[in-house]
Protein backbone atom coordinates (compact mmCIF):
# COMPACT_ATOMS: atom_id res chain seq x y z
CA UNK A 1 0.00 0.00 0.00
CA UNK A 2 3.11 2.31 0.56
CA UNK A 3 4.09 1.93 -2.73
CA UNK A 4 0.90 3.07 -4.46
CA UNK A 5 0.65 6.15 -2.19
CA UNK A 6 4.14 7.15 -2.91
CA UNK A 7 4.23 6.54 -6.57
CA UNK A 8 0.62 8.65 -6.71
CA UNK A 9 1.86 11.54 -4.26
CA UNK A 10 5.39 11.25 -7.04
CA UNK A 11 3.22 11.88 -9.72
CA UNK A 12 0.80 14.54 -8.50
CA UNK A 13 4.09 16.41 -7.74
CA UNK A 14 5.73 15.84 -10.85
CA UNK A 15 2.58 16.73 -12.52
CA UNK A 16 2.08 20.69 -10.54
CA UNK A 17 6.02 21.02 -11.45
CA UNK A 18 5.40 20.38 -15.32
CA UNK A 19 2.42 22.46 -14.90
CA UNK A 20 3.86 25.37 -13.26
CA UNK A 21 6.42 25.03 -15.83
CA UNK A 22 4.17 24.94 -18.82
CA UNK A 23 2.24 27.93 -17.37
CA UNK A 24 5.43 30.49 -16.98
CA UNK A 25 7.57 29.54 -19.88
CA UNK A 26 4.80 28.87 -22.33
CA UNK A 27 1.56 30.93 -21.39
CA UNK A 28 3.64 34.12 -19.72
CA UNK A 29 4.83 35.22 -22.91
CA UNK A 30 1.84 34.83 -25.16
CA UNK A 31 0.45 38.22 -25.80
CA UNK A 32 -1.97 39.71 -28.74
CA UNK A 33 -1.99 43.07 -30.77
CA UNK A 34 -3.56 44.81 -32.95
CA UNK A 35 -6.82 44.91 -31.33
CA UNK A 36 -6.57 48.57 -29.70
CA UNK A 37 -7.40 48.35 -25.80
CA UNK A 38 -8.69 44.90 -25.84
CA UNK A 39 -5.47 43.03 -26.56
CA UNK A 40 -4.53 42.81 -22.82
CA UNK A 41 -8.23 41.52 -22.34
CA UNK A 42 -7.56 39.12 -25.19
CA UNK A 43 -4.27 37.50 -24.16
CA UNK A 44 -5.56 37.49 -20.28
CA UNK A 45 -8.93 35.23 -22.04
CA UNK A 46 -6.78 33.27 -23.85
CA UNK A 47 -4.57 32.46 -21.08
CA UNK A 48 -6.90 31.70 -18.53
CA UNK A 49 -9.11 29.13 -21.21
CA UNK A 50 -5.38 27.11 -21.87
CA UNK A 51 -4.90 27.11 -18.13
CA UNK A 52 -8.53 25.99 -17.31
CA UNK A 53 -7.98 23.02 -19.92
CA UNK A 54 -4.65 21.89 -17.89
CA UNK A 55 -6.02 21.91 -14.91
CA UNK A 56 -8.89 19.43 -16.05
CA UNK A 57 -5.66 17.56 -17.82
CA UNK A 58 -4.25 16.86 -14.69
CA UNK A 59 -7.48 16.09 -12.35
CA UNK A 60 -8.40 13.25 -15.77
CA UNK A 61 -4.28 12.27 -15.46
CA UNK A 62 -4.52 12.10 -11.33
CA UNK A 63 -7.76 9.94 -11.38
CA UNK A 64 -6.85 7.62 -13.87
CA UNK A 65 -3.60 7.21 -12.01
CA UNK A 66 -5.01 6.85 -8.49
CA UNK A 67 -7.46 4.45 -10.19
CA UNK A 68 -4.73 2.24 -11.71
CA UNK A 69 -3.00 1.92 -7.87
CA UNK A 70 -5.81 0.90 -6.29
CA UNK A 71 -6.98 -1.26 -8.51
CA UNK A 72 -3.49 -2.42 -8.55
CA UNK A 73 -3.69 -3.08 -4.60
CA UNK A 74 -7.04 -4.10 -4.34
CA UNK A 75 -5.97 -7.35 -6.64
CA UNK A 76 -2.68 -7.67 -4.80
């Protein structure tokens, strides 16, 4: 049972690492002109949908994975 706790806490930390990462080197920079006083409004929209979408990415990724363990210990 150790194990499966471990190797899920492992990869719910790996996964808010790789997150974090994607969020400041890939999102941070995005940014949108030529739409007057709205690009700011624009590139905050955009930002917020992408990170919205990767946070329901890594709840799906988490369950499956803490599904898989116990599943795994249950038949052990």
């Amino acid at each position: 049972m150790r194990i499966g706790l471990f190797g899920f806490l492992f990869g719910m930390w790996v996964l808010i690492l790789l997150g974090g990462g994607i969020v400041v080197v890939v999102l941070g920079p995005i940014s949108i002109s030529g739409y007057g006083e709205m690009d700011w409004l624009l590139s905050s929209g955009i930002k917020a949908v992408i990170a919205i979408i990767l946070v329901i990415a890594w709840i799906l990724i988490l369950s499956k994975l803490k599904n898989w363990i116990f599943r795994k210990e249950i038949h052990s």
